[in-house]
N, C-alpha and C. Protein backbone atom coordinates (compact mmCIF):
# COMPACT_ATOMS: atom_id res chain seq x y z
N UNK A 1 24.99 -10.45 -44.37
CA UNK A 1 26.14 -10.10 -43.55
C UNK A 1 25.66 -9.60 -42.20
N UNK A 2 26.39 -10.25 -40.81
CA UNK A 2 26.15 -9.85 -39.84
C UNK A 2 26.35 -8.25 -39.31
N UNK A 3 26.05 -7.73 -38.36
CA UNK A 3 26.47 -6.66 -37.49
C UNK A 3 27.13 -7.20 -36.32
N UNK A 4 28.73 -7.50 -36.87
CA UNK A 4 29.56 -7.56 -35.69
C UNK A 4 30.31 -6.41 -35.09
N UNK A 5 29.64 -5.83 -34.26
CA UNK A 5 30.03 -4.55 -33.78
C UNK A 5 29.51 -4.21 -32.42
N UNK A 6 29.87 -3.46 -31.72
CA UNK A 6 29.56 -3.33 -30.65
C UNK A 6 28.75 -1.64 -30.63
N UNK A 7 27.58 -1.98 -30.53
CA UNK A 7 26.61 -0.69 -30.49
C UNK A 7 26.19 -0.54 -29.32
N UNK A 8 26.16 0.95 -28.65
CA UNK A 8 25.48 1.80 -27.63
C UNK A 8 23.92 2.17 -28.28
N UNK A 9 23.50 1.93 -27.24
CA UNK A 9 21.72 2.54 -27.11
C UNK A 9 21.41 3.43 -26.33
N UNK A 10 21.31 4.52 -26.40
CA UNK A 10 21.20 5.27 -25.61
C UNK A 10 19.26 5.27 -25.85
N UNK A 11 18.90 5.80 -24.46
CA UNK A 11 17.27 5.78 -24.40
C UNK A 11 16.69 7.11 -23.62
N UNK A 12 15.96 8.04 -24.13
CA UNK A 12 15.42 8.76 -23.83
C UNK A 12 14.25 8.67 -23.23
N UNK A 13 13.86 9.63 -22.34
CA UNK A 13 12.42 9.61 -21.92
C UNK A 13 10.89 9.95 -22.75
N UNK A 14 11.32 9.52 -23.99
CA UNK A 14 10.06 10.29 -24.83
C UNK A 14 9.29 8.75 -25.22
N UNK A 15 7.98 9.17 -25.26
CA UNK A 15 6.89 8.17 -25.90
C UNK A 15 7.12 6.97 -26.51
N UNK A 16 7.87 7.44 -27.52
CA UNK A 16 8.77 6.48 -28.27
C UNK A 16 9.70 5.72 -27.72
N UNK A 17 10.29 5.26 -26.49
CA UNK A 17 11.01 4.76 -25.79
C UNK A 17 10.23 3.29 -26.14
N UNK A 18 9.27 2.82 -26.27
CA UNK A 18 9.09 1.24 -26.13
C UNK A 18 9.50 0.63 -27.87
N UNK A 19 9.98 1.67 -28.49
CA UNK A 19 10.34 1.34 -29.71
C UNK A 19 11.84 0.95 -29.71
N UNK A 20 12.65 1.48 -29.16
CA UNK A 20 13.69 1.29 -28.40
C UNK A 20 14.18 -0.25 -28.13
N UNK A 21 13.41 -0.92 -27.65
CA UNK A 21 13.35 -2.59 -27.15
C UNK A 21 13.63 -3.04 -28.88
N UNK A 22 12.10 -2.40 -29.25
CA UNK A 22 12.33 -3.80 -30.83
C UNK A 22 13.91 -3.11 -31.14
N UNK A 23 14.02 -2.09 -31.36
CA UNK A 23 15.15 -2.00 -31.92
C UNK A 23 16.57 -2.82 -31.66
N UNK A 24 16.84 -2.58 -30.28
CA UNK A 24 17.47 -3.41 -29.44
C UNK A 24 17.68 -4.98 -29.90
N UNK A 25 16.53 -5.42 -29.73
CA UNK A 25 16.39 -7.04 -30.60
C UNK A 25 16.71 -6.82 -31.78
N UNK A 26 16.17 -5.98 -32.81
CA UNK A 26 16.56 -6.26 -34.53
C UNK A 26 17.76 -5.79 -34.72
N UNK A 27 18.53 -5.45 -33.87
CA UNK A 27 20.23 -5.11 -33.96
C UNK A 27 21.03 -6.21 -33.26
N UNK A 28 20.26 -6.79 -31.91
CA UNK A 28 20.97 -8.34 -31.63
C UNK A 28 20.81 -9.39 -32.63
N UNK A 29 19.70 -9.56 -32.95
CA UNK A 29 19.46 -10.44 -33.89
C UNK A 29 20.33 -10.71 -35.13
N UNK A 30 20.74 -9.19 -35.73
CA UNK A 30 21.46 -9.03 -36.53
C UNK A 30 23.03 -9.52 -36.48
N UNK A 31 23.66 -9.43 -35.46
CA UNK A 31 24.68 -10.27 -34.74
C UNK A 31 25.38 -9.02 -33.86
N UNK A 32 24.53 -7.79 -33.62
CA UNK A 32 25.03 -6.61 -32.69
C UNK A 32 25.12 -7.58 -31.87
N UNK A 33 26.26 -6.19 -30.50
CA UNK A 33 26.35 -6.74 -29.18
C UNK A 33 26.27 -5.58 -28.96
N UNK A 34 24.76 -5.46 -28.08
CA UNK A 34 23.62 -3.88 -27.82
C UNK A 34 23.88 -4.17 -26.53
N UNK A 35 24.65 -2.70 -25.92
CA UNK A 35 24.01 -2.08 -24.37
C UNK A 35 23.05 -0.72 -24.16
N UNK A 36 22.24 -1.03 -23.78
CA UNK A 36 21.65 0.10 -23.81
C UNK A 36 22.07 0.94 -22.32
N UNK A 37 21.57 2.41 -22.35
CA UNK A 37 21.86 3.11 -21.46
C UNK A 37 20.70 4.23 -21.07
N UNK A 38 20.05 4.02 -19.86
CA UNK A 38 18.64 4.71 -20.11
C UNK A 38 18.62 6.38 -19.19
N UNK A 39 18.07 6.98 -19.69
CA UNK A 39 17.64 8.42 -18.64
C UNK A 39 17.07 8.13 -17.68
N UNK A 40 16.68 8.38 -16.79
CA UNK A 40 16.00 8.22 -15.69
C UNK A 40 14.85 8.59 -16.26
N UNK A 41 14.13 9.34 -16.92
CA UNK A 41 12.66 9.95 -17.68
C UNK A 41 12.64 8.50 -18.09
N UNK A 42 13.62 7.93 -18.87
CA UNK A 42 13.35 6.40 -19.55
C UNK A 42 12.48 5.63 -19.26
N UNK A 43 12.94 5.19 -17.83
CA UNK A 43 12.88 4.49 -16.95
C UNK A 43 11.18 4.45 -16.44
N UNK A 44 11.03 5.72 -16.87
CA UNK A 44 9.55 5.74 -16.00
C UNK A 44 8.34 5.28 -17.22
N UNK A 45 9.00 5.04 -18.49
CA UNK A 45 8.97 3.98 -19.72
C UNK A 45 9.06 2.88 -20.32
N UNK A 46 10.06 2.42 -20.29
CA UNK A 46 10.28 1.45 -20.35
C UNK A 46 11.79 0.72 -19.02
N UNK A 47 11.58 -0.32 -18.89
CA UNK A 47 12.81 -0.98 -18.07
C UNK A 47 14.11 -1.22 -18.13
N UNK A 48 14.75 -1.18 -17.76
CA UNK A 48 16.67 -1.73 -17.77
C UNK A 48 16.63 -3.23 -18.71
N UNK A 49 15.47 -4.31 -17.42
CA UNK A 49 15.61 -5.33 -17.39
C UNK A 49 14.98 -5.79 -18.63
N UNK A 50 13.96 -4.99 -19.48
CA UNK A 50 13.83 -5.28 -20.53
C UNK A 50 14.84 -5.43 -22.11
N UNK A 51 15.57 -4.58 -22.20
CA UNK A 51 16.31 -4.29 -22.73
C UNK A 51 17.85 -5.51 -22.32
N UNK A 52 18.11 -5.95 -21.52
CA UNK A 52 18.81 -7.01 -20.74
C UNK A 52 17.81 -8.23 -21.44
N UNK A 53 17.18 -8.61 -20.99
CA UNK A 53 16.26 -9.80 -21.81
C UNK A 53 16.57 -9.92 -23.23
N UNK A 54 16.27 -8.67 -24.46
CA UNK A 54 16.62 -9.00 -25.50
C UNK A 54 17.73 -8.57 -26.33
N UNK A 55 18.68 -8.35 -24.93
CA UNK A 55 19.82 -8.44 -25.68
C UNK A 55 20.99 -9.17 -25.52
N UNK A 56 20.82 -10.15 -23.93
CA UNK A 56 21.79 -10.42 -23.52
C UNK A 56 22.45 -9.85 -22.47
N UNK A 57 22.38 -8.64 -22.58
CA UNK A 57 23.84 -7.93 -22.48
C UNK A 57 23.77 -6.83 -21.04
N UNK A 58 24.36 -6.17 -20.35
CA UNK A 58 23.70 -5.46 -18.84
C UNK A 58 23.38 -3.95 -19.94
N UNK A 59 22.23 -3.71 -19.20
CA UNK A 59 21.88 -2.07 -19.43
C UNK A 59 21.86 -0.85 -18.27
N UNK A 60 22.34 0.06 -18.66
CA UNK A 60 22.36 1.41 -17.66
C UNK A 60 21.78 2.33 -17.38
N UNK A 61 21.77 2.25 -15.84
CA UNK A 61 20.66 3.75 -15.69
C UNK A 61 21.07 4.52 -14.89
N UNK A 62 22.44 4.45 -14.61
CA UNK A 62 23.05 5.17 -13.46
C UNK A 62 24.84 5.48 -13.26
N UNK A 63 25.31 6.73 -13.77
CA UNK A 63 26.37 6.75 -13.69
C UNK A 63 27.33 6.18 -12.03
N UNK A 64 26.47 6.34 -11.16
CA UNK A 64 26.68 6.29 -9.85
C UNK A 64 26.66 4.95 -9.08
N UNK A 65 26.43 3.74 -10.25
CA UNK A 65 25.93 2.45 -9.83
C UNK A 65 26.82 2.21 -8.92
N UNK A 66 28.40 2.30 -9.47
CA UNK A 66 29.26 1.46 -8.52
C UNK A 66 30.58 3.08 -8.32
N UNK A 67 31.36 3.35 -7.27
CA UNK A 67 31.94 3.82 -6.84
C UNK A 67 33.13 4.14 -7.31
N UNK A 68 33.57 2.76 -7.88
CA UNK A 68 35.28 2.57 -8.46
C UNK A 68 35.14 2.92 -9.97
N UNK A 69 33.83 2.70 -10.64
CA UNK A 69 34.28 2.02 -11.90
C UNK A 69 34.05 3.71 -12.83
N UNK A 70 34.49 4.03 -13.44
CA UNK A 70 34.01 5.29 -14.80
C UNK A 70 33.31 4.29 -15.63
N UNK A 71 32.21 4.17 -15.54
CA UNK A 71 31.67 3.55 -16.60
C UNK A 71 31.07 4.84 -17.94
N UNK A 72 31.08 5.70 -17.86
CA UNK A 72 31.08 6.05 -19.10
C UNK A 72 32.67 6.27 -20.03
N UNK A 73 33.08 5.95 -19.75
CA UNK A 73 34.61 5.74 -20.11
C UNK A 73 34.63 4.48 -20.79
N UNK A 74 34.65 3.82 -19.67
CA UNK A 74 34.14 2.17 -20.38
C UNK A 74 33.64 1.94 -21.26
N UNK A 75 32.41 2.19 -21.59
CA UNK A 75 31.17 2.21 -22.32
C UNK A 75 31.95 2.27 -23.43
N UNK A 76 32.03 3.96 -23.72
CA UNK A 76 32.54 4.66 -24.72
C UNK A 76 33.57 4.39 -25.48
N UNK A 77 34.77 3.74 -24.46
CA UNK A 77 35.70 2.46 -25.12
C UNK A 77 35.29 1.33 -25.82
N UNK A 78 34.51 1.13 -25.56
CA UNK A 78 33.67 -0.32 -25.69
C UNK A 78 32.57 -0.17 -26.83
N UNK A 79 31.79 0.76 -27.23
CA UNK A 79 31.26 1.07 -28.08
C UNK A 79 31.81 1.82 -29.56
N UNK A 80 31.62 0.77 -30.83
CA UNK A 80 32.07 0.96 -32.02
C UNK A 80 30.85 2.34 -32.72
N UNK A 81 29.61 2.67 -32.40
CA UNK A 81 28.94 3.11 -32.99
C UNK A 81 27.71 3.77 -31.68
N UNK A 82 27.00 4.36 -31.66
CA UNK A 82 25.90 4.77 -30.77
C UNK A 82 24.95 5.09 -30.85
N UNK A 83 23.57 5.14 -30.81
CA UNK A 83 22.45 5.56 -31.19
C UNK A 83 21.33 6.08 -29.84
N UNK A 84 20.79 7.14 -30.22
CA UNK A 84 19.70 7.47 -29.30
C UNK A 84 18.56 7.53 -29.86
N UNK A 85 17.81 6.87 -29.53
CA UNK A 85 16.58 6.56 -29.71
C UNK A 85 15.36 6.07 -28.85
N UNK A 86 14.50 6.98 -28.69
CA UNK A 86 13.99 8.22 -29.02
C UNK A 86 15.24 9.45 -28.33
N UNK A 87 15.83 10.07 -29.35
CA UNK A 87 16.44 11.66 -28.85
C UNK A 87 15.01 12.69 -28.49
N UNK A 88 15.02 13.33 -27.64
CA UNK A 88 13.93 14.34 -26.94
C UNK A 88 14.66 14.98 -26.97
N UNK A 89 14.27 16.50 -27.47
CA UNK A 89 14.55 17.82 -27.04
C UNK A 89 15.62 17.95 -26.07
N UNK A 90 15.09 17.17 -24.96
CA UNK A 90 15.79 17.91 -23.79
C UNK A 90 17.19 17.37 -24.04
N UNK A 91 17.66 15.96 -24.89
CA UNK A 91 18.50 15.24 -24.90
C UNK A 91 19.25 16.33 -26.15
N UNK A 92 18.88 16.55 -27.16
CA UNK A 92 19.28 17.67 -28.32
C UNK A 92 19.88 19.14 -27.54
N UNK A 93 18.81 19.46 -26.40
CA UNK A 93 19.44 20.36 -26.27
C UNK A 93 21.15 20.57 -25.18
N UNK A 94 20.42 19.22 -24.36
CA UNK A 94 21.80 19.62 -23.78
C UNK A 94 23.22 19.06 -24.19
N UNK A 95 23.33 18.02 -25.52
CA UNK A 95 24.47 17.99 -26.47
C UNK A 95 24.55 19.42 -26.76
N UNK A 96 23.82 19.86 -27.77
CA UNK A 96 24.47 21.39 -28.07
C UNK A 96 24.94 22.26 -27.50
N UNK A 97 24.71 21.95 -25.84
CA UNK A 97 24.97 23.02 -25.25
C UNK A 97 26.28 22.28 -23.73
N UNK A 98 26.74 21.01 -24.45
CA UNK A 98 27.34 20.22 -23.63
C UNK A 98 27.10 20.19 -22.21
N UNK A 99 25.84 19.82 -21.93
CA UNK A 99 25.61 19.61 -20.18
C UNK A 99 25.55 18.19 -20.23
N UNK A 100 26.21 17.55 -19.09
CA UNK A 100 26.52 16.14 -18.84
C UNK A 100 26.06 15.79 -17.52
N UNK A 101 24.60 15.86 -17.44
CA UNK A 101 24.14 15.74 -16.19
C UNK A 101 23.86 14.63 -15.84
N UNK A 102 23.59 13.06 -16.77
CA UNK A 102 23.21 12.06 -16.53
C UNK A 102 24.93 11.24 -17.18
N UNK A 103 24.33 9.93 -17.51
CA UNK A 103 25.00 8.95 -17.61
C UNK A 103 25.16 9.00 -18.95
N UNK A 104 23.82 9.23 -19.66
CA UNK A 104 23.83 9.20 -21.16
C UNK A 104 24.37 10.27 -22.22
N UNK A 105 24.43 11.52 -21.50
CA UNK A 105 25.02 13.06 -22.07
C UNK A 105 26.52 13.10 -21.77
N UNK A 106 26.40 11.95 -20.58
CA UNK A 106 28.29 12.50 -19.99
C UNK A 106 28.61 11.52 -21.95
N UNK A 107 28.30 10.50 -21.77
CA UNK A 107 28.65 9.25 -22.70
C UNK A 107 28.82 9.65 -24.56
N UNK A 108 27.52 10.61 -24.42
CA UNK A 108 27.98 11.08 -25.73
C UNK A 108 28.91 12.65 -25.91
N UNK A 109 29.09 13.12 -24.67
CA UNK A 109 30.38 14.24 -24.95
C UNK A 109 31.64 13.70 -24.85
N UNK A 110 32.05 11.95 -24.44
CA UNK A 110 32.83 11.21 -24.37
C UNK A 110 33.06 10.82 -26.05
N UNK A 111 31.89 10.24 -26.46
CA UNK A 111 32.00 9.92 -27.82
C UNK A 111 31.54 10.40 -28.82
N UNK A 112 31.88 11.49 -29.07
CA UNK A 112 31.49 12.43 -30.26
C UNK A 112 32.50 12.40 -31.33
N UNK A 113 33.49 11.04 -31.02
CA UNK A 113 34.79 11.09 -32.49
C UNK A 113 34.08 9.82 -32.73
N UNK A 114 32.78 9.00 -32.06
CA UNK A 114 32.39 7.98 -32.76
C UNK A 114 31.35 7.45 -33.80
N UNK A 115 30.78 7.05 -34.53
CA UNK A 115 29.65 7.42 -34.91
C UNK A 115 28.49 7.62 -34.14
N UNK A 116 27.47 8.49 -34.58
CA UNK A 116 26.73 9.01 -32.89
C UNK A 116 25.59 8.88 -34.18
N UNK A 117 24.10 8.59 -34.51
CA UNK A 117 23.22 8.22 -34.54
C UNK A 117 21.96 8.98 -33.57
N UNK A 118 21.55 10.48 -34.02
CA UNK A 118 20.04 10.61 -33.11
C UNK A 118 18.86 10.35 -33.67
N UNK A 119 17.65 9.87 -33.25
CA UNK A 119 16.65 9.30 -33.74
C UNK A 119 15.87 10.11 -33.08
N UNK A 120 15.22 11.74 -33.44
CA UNK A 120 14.22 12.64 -32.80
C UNK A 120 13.23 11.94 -32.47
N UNK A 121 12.59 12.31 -31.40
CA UNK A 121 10.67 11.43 -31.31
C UNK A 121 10.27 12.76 -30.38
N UNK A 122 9.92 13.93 -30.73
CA UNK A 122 8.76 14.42 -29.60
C UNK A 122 7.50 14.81 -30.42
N UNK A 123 6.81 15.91 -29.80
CA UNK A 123 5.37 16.56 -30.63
C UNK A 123 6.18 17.37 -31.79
N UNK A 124 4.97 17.33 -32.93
CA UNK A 124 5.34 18.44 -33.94
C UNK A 124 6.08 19.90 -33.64
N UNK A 125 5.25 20.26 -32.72
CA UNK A 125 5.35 22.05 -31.84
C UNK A 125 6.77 22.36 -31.38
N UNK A 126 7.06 20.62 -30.67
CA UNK A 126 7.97 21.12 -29.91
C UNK A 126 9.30 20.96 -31.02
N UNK A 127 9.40 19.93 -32.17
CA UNK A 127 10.05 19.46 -33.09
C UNK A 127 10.61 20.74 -34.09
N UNK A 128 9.12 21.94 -34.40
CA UNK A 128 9.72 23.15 -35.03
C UNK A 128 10.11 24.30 -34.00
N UNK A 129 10.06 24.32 -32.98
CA UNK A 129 10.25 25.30 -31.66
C UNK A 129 11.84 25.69 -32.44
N UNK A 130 12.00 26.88 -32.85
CA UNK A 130 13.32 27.39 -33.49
C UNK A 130 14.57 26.83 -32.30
N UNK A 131 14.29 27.03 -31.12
CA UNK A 131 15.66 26.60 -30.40
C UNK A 131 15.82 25.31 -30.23
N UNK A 132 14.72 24.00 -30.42
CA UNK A 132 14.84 22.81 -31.08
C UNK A 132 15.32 22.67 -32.15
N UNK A 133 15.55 23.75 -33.20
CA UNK A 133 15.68 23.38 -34.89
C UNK A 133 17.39 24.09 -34.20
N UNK A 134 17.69 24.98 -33.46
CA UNK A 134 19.11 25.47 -33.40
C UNK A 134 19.93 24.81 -32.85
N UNK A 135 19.16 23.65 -31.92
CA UNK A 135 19.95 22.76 -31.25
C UNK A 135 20.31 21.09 -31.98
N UNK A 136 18.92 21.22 -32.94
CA UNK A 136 19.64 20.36 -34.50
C UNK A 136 20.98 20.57 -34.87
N UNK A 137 20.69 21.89 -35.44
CA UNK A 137 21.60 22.42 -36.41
C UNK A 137 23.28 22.32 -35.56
N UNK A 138 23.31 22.28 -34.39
CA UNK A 138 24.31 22.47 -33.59
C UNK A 138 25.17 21.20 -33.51
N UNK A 139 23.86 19.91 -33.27
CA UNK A 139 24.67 18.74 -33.08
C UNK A 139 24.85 18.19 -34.73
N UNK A 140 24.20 18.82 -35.88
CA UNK A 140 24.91 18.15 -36.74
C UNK A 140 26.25 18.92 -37.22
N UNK A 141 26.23 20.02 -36.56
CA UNK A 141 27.15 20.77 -37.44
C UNK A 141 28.82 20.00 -36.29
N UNK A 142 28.54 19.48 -35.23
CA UNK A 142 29.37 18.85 -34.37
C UNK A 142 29.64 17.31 -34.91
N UNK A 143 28.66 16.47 -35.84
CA UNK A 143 29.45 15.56 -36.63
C UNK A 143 28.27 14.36 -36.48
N UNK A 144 27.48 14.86 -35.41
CA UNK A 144 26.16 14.06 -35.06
C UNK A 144 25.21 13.92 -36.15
N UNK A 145 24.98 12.77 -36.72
CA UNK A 145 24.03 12.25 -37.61
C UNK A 145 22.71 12.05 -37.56
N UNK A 146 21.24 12.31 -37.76
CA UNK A 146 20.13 12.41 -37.67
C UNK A 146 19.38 11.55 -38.69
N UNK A 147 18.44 10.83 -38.15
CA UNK A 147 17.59 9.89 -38.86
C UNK A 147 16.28 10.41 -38.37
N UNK A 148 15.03 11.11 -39.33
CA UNK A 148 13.48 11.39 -38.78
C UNK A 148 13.90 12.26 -38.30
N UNK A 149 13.38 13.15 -37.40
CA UNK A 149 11.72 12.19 -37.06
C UNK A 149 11.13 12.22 -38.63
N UNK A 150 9.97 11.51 -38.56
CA UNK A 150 9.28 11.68 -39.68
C UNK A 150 7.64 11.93 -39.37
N UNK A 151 6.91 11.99 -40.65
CA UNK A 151 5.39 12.03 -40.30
C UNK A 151 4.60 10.94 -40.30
N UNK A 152 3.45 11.69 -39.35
CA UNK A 152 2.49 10.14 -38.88
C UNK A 152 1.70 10.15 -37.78
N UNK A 153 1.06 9.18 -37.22
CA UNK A 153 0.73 9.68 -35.71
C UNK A 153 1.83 10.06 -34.77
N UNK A 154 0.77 10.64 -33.76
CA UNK A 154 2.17 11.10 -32.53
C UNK A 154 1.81 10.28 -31.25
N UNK A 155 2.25 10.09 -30.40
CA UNK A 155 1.60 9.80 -29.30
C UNK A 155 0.55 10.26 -28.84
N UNK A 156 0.22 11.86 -28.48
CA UNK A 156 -0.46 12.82 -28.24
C UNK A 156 -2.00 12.84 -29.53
N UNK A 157 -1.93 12.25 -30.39
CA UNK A 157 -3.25 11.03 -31.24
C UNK A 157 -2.63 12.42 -32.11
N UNK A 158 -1.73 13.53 -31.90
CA UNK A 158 -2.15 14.52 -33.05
C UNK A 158 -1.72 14.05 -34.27
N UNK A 159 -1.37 14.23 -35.75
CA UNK A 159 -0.79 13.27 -36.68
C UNK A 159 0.23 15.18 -36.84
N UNK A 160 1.52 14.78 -37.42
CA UNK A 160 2.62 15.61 -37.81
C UNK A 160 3.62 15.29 -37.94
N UNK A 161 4.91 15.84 -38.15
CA UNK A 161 6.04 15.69 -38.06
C UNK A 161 6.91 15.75 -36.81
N UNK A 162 7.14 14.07 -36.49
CA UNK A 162 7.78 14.29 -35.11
C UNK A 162 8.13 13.05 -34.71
N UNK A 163 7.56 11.59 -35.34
CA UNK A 163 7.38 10.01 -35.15
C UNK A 163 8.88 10.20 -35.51
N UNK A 164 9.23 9.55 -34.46
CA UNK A 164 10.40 8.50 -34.47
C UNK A 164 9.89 8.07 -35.62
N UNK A 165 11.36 7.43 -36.60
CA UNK A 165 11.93 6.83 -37.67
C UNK A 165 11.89 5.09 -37.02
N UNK A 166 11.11 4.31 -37.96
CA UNK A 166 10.89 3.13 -37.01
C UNK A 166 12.32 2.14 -37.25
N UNK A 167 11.92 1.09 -35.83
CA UNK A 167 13.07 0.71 -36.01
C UNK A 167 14.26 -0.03 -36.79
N UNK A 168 13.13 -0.47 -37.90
CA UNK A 168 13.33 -1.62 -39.10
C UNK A 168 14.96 -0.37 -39.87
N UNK A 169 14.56 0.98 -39.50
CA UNK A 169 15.12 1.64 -40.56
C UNK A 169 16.56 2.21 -39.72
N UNK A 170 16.18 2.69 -38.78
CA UNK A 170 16.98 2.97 -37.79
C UNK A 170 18.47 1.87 -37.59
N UNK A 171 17.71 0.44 -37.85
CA UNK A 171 18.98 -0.31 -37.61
C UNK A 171 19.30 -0.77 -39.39
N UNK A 172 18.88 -0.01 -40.05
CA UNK A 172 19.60 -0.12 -41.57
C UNK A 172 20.92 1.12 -41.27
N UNK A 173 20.46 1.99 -40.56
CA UNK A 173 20.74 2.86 -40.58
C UNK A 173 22.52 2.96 -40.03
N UNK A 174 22.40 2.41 -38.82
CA UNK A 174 23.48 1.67 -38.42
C UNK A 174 24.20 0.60 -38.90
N UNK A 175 23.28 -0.01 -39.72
CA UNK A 175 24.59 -1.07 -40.28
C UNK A 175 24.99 0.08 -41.67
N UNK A 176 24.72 0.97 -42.32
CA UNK A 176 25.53 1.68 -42.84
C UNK A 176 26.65 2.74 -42.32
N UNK A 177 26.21 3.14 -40.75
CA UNK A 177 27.33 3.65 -40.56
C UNK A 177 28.43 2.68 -40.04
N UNK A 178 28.30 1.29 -39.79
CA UNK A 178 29.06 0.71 -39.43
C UNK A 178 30.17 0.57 -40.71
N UNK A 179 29.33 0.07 -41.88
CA UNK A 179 29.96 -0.10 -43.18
C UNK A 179 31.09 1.34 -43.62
N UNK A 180 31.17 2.17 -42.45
CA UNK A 180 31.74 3.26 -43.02
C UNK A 180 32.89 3.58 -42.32
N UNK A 181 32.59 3.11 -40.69
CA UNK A 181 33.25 2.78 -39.58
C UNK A 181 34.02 4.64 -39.41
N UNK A 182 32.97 5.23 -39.31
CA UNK A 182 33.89 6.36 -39.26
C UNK A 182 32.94 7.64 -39.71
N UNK A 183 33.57 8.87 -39.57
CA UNK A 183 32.55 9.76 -39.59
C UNK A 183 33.53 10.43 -40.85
């Protein structure tokens, strides 16, 4: 059975960002219709135009692109389900604490009645840092769903708890919340 649904990607600036792409593909492939939407940290990671290549579809890096349009409005209309992957800290913390300073934070304080999908990826240290674990506890207790991180290498060569959840699982992950269509 396909994934006919319309999924958001949201993309963080963490390490794990080139994991992001496969994912992207193994959710088009699947029969998603993936936009992704990147941080500017993203960016200095992986590309727009990559993410556009394997999915088809336009990707975002800028609430400010065009003048007329609310595109996080759009989006958020337009998106059945959402996922961030790699979620960073900085992305955890400022859901919990609702700051909407980019394109991608305005998008998920827009869609927090939709299914919302975070996929942690930073260092171990920073992963148990108690106001990282309070800013967990915050967005799940708000309806936000969590996949990983898990253990393994890190970027940083250290091995712990902190690897992004890869993407094979991540997009199982989503076709079950699709199957649920609802929180």
């Amino acid at each position: 059975m396909g994934l006919d649904a319309n999924v958001l990607l949201g993309v963080c600036g963490g390490a794990a960002a080139y994991k992001a792409v496969e994912l992207a593909s193994s959710l088009t492939a699947q029969g998603a219709t993936v936009r992704a939407v990147l941080t500017a940290s993203a960016t200095k990671l992986v590309t727009a135009r990559s993410f556009e290549t394997v999915t088809g579809q336009p990707a975002y890096t800028d609430m400010w692109a065009t003048q007329r349009d609310l595109i996080h409005i759009k989006l958020a209309d337009w998106a059945q389900v959402v996922v961030v992957a790699p979620a960073t800290a900085n992305c955890l913390a400022k859901l919990a604490t609702g700051i909407c300073d980019d394109l991608l934070c305005t998008l998920l304080c827009v869609c927090w009645q939709r299914p919302v999908l975070l996929a942690p990826a930073m260092n171990t240290r920073m992963w148990s840092n108690p106001v990282v674990q309070r800013n967990v506890k915050a967005v799940q207790e708000m309806g936000f769903r969590l996949i990983g991180p898990e253990y393994g290498r890190l970027a940083c060569g250290e091995e712990g708890l902190g690897r992004m959840a890869e993407p094979a699982k991540i997009a199982e992950a989503v076709a079950e919340l699709l199957g649920q269509r609802g929180r």
